[in-house]
Protein backbone atom coordinates (compact mmCIF):
# COMPACT_ATOMS: atom_id res chain seq x y z
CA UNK A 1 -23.07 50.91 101.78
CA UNK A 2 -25.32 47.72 102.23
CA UNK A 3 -26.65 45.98 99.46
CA UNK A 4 -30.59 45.79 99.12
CA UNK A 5 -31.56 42.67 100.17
CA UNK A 6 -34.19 42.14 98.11
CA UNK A 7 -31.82 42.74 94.91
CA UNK A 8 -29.88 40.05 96.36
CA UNK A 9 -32.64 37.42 97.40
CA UNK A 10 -33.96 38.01 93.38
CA UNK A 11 -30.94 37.37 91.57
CA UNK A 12 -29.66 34.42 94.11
CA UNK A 13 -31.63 31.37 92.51
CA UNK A 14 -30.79 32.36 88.92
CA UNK A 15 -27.27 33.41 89.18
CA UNK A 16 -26.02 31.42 92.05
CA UNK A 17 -24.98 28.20 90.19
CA UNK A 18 -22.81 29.64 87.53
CA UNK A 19 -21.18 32.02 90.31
CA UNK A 20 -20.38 28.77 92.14
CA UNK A 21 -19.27 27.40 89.35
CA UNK A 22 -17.26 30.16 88.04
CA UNK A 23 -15.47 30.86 91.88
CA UNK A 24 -14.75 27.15 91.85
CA UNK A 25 -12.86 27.87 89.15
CA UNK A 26 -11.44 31.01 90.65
CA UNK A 27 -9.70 28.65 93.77
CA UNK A 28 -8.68 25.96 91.17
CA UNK A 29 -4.70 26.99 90.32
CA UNK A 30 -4.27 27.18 86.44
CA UNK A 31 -0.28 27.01 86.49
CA UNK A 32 2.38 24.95 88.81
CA UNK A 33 5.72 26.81 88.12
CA UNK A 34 8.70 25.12 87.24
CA UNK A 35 6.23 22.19 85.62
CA UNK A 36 3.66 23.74 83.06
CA UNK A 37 3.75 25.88 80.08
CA UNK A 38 2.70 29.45 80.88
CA UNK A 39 1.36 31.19 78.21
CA UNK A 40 1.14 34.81 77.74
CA UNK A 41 -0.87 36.43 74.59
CA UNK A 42 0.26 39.61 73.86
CA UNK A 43 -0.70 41.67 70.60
CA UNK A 44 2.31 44.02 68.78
CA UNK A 45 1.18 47.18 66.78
CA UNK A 46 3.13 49.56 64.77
CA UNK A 47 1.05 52.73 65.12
CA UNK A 48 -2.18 50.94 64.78
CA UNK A 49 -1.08 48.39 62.12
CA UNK A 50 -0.60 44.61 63.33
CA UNK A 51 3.31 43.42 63.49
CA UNK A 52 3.44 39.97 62.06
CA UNK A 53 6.81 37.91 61.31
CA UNK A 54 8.08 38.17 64.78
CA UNK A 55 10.15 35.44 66.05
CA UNK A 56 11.00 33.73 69.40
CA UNK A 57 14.31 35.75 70.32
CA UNK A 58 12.97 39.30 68.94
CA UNK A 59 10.81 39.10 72.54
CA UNK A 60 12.16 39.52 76.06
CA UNK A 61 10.07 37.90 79.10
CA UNK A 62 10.10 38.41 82.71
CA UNK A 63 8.66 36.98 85.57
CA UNK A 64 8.84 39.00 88.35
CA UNK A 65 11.72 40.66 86.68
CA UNK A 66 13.72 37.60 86.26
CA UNK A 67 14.34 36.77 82.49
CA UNK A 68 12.56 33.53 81.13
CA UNK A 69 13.78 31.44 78.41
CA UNK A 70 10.60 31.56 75.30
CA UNK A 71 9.93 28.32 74.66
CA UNK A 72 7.18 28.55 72.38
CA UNK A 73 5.98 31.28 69.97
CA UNK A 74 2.54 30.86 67.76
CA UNK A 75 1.09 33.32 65.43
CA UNK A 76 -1.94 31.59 63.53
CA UNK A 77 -5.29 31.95 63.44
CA UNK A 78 -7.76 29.71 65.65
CA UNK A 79 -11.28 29.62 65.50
CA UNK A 80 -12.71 31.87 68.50
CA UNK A 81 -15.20 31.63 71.40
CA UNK A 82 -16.33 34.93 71.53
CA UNK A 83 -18.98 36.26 74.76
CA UNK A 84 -20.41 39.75 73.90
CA UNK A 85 -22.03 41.30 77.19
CA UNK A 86 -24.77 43.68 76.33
CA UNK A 87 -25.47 46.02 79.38
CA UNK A 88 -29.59 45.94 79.80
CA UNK A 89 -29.71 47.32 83.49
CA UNK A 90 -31.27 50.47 83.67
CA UNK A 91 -28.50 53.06 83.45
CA UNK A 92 -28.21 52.17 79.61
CA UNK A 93 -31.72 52.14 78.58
CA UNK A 94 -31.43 54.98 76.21
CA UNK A 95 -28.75 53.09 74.19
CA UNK A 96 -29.85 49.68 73.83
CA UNK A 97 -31.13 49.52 70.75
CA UNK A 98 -28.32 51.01 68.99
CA UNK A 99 -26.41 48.03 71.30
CA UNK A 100 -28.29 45.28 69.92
CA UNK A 101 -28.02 46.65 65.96
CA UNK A 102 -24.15 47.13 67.21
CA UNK A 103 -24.35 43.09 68.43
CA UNK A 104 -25.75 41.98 65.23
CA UNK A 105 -23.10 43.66 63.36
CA UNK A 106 -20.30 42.65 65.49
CA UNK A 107 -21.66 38.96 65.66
CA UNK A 108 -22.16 39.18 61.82
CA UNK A 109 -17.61 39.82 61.56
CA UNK A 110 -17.74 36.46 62.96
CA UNK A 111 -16.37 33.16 60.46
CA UNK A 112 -18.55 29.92 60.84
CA UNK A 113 -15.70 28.14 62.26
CA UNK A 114 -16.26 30.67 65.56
CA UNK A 115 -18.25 30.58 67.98
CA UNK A 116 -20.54 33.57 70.06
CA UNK A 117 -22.73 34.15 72.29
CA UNK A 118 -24.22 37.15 74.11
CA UNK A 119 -24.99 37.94 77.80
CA UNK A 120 -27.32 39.80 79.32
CA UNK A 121 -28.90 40.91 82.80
CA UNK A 122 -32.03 40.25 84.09
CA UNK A 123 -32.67 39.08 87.70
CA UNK A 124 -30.05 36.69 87.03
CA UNK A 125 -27.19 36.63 84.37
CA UNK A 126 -29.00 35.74 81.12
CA UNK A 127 -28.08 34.07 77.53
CA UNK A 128 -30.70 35.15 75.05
CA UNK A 129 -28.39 33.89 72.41
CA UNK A 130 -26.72 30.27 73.37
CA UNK A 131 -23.28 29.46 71.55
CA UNK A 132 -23.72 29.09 67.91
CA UNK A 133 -21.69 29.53 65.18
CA UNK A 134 -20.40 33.22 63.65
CA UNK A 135 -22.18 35.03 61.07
CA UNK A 136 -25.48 36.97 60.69
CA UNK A 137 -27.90 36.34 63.75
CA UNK A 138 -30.42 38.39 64.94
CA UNK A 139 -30.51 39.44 68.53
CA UNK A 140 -34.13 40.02 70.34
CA UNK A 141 -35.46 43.25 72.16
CA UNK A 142 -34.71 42.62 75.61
CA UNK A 143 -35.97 44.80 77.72
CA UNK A 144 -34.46 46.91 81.05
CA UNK A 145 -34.17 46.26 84.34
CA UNK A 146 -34.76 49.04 87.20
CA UNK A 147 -32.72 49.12 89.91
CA UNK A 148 -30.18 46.26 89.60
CA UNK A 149 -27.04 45.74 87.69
CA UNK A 150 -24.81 42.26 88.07
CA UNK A 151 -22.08 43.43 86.11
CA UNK A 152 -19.82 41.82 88.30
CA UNK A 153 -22.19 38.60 87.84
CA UNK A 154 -22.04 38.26 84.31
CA UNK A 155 -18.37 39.22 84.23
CA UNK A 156 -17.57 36.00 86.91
CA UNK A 157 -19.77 33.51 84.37
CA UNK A 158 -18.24 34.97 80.42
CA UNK A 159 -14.48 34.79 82.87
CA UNK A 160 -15.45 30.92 84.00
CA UNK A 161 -15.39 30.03 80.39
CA UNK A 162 -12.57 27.70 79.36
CA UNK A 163 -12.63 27.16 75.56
CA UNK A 164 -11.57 23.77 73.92
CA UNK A 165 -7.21 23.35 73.98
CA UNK A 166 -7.84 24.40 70.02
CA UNK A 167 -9.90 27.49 70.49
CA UNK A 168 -9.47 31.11 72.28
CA UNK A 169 -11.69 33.22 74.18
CA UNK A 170 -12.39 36.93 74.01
CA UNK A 171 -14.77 38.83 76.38
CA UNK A 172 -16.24 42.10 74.66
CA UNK A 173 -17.92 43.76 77.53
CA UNK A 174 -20.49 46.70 76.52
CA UNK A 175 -21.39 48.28 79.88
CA UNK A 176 -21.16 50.97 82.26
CA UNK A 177 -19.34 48.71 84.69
CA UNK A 178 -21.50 50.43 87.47
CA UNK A 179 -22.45 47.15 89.61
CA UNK A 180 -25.69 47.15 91.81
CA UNK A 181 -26.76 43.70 93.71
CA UNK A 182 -23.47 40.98 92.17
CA UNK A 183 -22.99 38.00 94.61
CA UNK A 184 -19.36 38.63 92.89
CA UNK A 185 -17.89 41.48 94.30
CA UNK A 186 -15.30 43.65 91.92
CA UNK A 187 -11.83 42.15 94.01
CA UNK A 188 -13.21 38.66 93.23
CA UNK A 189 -13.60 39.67 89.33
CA UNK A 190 -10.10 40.86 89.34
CA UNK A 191 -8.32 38.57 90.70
CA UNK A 192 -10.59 35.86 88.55
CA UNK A 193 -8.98 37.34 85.52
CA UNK A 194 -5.40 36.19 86.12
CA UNK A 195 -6.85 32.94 86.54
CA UNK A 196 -8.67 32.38 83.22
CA UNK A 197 -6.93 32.20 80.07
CA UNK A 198 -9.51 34.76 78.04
CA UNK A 199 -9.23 38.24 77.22
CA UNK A 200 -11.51 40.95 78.18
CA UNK A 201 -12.21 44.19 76.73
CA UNK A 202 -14.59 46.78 78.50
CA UNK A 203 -16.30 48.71 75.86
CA UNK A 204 -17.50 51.74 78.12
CA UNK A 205 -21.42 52.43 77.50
CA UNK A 206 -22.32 56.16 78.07
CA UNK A 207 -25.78 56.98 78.22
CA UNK A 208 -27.09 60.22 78.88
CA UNK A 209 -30.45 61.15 80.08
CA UNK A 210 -31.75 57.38 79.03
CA UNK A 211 -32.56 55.94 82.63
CA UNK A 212 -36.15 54.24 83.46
CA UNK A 213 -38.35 56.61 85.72
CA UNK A 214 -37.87 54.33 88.74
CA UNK A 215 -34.35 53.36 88.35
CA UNK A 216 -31.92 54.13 91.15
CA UNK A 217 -27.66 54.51 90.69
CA UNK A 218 -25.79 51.49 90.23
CA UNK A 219 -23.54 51.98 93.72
CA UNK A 220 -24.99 49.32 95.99
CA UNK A 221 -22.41 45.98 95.72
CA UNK A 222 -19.69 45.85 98.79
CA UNK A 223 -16.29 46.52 98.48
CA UNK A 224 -17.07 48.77 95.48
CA UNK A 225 -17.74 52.31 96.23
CA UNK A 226 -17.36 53.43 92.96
CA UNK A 227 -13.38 54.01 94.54
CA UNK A 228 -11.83 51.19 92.40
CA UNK A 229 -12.19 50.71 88.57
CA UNK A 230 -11.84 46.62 88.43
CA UNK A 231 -13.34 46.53 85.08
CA UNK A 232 -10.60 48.79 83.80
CA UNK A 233 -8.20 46.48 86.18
CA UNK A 234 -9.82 43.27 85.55
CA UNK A 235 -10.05 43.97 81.44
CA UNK A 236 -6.14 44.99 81.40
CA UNK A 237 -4.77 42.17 83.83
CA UNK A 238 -6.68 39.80 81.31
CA UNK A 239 -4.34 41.15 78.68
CA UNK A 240 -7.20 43.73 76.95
CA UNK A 241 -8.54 47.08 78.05
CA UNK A 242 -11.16 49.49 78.08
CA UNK A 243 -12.35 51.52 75.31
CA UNK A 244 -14.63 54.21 74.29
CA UNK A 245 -18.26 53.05 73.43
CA UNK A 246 -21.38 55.34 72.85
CA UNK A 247 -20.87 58.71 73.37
CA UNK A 248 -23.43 61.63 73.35
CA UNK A 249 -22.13 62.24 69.33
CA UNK A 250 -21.73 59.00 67.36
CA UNK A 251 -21.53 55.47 67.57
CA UNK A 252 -17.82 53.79 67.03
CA UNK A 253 -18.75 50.22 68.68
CA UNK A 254 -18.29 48.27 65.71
CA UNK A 255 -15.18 50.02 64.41
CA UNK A 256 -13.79 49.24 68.41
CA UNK A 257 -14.76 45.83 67.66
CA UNK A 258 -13.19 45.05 64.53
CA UNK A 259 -10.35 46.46 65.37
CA UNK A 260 -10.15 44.44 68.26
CA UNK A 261 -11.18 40.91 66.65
CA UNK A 262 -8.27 41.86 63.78
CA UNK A 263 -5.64 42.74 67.37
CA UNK A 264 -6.75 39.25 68.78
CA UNK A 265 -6.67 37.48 65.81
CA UNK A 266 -3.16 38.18 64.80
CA UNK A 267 -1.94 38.27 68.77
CA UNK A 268 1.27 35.81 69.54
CA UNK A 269 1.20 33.36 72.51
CA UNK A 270 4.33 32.96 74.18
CA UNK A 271 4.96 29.83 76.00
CA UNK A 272 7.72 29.46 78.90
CA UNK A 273 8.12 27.05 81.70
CA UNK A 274 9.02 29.49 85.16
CA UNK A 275 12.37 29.26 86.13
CA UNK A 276 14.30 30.95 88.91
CA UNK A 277 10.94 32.55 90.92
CA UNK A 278 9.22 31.95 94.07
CA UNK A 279 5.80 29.49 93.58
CA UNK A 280 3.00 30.12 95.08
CA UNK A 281 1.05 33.66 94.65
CA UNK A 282 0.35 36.48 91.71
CA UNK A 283 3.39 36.43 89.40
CA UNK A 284 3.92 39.91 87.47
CA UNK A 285 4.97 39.13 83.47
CA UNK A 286 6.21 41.98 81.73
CA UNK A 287 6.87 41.59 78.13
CA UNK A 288 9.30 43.87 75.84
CA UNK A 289 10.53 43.97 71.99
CA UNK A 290 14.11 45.12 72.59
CA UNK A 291 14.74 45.71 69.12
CA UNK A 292 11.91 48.12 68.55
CA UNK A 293 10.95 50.28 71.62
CA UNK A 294 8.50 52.16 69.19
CA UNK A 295 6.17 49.19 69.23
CA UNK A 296 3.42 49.01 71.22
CA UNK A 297 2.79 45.68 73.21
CA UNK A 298 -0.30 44.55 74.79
CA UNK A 299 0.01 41.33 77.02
CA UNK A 300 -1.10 39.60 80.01
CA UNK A 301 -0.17 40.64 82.92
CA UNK A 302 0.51 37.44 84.67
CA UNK A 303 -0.71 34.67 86.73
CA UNK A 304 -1.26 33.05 89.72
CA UNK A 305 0.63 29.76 90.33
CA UNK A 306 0.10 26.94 92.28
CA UNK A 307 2.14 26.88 96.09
């Protein structure tokens, strides 16, 4: 389906620049193998409890398939960059107010030493609240837009985001991930997050019976029709993955979210240099904790090196 033009001609000026920006960033290779670290966050659970203590030889890494030697193994806390996207396109106007109480909280979980900051859409990808440091902030009304929905916008600018060498980045995105008018398009956004060292996690935004009276369905971006979930894809690429947000009965947002920050907070990064694989191209990284096959693992799914 084509894209409405005049969707398109709106949202160029504002969002342009950062899409630039953030595709730039896109074509830029993160990794050379066989010369840099590679590092690969992954998060261990037992049931849902946090495994801790883990050392260097309880983990086995491959690169496509071929064993890798762990290098490196961290487990410590860093202050965090974190980007909460608040849906406010029109397919999730009858939630938004429980989102922004829900923002509040979550950016409330937050120490001093992290940062957040929250995106939003408009005609362009918005930042109603610029970085600043964790802890209680309030969040203004912001109200919907009919008719457009840059998901894949806003996802390209919080993915662009490369935090300081002593800080990591986690993406919370609240949204319906139905994209109407992007300059992005949803392969771009996937492939952007093997490129990008931060984490996303799609926190899916059901709203029933809340759209604006002139609003029309979210299914007008090319490339995407509606056959391909690249949020899911893009969100568990990254190394997170989608979760259940507002649902017709109950709220559990912030419970999703702490559970998440506590997951990302006590994840391990695993550092290897890339020996015995091609260069060049999308390089699959599978994980495993021999010793336990009844933990659950969470990781990256790989990266793209240099040719």
């Amino acid at each position: 389906m084509k894209r409405r033009t005049g969707f398109v001609l709106l949202a160029l000026a504002g969002v342009l620049p950062a899409i630039m920006q953030a595709q730039a960033q896109v074509s830029r290779p993160i990794f050379k193998t066989g010369i840099e670290l590679v590092s690969i966050s992954a998060s261990v659970k037992r049931g849902n409890v946090p495994v801790s203590g883990l050392a260097a030889a309880d983990f086995a890494l491959f690169d496509e398939e071929v064993p890798q030697a762990i290098e490196a193994l961290t487990l410590e806390r860093v202050p965090l960059d974190v980007t909460l996207f608040m849906d406010t396109s029109h397919s999730t106007a009858g939630v938004q107010n429980r989102m922004r109480r829900d923002v509040e909280q979550m950016m409330a979980m937050l120490a001093p030493e992290d940062r957040v900051r929250l995106l939003t859409i408009g005609l362009s990808v918005q930042m109603p609240v610029p970085w600043r440091p964790g802890g209680k902030s309030d969040v203004p009304t912001l109200p919907s837009l009919p008719g457009i929905s840059l998901i894949y916008d806003t996802l390209t600018v919080a993915l662009a985001h490369v935090p300081a060498p002593d800080r990591r980045h986690l993406i919370v995105a609240m949204t319906d991930g139905e994209d109407c008018g992007s300059i992005a398009d949803g392969p771009q956004v996937l492939e952007m997050s093997g490129r990008t060292e931060s984490v996303l996690h799609w926190v899916r935004v059901r709203s029933q019976g809340g759209m604006l009276p002139h609003g029309v369905p979210a299914w007008c971006t090319p490339m995407d029709g509606l056959q391909t979930d690249y949020v899911s894809q893009a969100a568990r690429r990254s190394g997170g993955d989608g979760h259940s947000g507002f649902l017709d009965v109950g709220d559990p947002t912030v419970d999703v979210f702490r559970d998440l920050l506590n997951d990302f907070r006590h994840s391990y990064v695993l550092r290897y240099t890339p020996a015995g694989v091609r260069t060049g191209g999308w390089h699959r990284v599978r994980v495993t904790v021999p010793g336990h096959p009844d933990y659950k693992l969470q990781f990256r799914a790989g990266y793209y090196a240099a040719p």
